[in-house]
Protein backbone atom coordinates (compact mmCIF):
# COMPACT_ATOMS: atom_id res chain seq x y z
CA UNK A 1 -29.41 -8.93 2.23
CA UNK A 2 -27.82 -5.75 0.83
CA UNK A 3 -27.40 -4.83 -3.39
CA UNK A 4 -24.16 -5.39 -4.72
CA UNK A 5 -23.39 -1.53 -4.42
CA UNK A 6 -24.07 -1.51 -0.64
CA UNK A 7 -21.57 -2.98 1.99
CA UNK A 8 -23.14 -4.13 5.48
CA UNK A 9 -21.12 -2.69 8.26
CA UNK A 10 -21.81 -4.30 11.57
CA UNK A 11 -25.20 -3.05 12.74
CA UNK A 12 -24.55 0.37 11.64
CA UNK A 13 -25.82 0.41 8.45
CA UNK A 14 -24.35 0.28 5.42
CA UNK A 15 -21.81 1.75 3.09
CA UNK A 16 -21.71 2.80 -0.43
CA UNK A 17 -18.64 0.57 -2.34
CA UNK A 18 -18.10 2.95 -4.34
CA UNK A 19 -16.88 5.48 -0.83
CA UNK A 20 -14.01 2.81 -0.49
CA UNK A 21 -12.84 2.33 -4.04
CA UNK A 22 -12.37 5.96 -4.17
CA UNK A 23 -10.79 6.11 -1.13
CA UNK A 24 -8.76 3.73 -2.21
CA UNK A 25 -7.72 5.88 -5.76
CA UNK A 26 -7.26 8.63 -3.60
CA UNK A 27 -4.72 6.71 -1.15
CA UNK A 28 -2.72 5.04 -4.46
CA UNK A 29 -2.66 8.39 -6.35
CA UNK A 30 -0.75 10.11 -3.16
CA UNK A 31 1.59 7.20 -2.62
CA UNK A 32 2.42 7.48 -6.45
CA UNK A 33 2.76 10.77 -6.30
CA UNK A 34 4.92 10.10 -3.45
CA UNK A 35 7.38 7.95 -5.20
CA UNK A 36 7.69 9.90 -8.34
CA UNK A 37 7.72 13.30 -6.65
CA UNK A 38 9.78 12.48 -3.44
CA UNK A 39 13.71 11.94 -3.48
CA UNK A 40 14.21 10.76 0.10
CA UNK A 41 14.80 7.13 0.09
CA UNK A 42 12.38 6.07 3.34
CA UNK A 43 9.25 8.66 1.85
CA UNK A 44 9.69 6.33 -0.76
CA UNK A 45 9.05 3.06 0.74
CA UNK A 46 6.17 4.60 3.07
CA UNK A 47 4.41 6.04 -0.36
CA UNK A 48 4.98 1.94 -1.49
CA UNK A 49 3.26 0.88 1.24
CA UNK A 50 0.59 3.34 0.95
CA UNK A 51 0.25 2.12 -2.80
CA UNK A 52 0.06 -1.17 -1.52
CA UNK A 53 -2.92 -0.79 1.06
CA UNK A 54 -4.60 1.52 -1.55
CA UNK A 55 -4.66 -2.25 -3.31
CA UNK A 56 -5.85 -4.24 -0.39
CA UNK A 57 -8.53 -1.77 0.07
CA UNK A 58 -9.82 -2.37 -3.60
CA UNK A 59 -8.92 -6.10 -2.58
CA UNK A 60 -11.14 -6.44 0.51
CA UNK A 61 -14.22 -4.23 -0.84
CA UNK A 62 -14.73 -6.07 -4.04
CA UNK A 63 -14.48 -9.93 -2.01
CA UNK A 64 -16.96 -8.32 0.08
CA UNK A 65 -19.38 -7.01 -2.47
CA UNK A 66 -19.23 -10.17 -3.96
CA UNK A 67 -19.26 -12.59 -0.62
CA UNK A 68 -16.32 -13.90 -1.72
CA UNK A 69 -13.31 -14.97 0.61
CA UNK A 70 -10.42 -15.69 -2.06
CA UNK A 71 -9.79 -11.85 -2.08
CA UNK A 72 -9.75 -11.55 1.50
CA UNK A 73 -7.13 -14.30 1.24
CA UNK A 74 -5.17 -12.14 -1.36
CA UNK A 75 -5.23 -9.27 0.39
CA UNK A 76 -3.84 -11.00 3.68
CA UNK A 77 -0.92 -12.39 1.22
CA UNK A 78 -0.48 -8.79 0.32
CA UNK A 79 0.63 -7.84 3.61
CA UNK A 80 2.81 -10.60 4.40
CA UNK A 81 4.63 -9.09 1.08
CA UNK A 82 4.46 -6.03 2.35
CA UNK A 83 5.46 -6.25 5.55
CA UNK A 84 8.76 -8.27 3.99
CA UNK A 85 9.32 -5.92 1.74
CA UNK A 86 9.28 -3.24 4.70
CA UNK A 87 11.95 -5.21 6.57
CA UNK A 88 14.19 -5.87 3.73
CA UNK A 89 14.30 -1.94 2.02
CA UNK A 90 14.62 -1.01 5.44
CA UNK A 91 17.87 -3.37 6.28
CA UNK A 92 19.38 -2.12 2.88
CA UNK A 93 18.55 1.42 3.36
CA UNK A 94 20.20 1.24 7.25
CA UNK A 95 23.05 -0.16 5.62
CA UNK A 96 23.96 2.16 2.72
CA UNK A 97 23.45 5.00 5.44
CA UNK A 98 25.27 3.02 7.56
CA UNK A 99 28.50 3.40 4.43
CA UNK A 100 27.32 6.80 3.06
CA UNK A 101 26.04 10.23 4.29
CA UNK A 102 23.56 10.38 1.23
CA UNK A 103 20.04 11.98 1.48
CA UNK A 104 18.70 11.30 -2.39
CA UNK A 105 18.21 8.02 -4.12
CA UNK A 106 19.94 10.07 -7.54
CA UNK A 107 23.08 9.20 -5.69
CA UNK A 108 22.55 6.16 -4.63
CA UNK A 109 22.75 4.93 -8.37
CA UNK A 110 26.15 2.43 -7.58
CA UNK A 111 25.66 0.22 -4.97
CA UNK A 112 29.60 -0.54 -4.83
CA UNK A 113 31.31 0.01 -1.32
């Protein structure tokens, strides 16, 4: 049975937590920098779903640290929000290209036909 701090990876060995919670900073500081940064209405929805696996990351490492399934749960709720979210920004954003030749969300401040 491994510390807390360790996570058992198959028969490999085992893994730091710490390795995977900054990987998973590292992953949600890029998508946010993606959002704020980025004008293009589909980088923005990829950097949201980055941001949002960033969070399942930190979701599954700390149910496993602590043998504990609920997060595991969470996180699989996570992606089924996710995933609809994916379909949904991406029906809206296929329509309002669909209407208007427009490249930047800045324009894309009146959603009137």
């Amino acid at each position: 049975m491994s510390d807390y701090g360790q996570l058992q990876i198959g028969n490999a060995g085992s893994v730091d937590a710490v390795q995977f919670l900054l990987l998973g900073a590292v992953l949600f500081v890029i998508g946010a920098i993606g959002v704020i940064i980025r004008r293009n209405p589909l980088v923005i929805l990829v950097s949201i779903e980055l941001m949002l696996n960033a969070v399942n990351l930190t979701l599954i490492t700390f149910a496993r640290q602590l043998h504990n399934t609920e997060g595991q749960l969470f996180a699989l709720l996570t992606m089924v929000v996710a995933a609809a979210e994916a379909v949904v920004g991406l029906a809206v954003l296929v329509d309002v290209f669909r209407t208007r030749d427009v490249d930047d969300v800045d324009e894309l401040s009146e959603l009137k036909g």
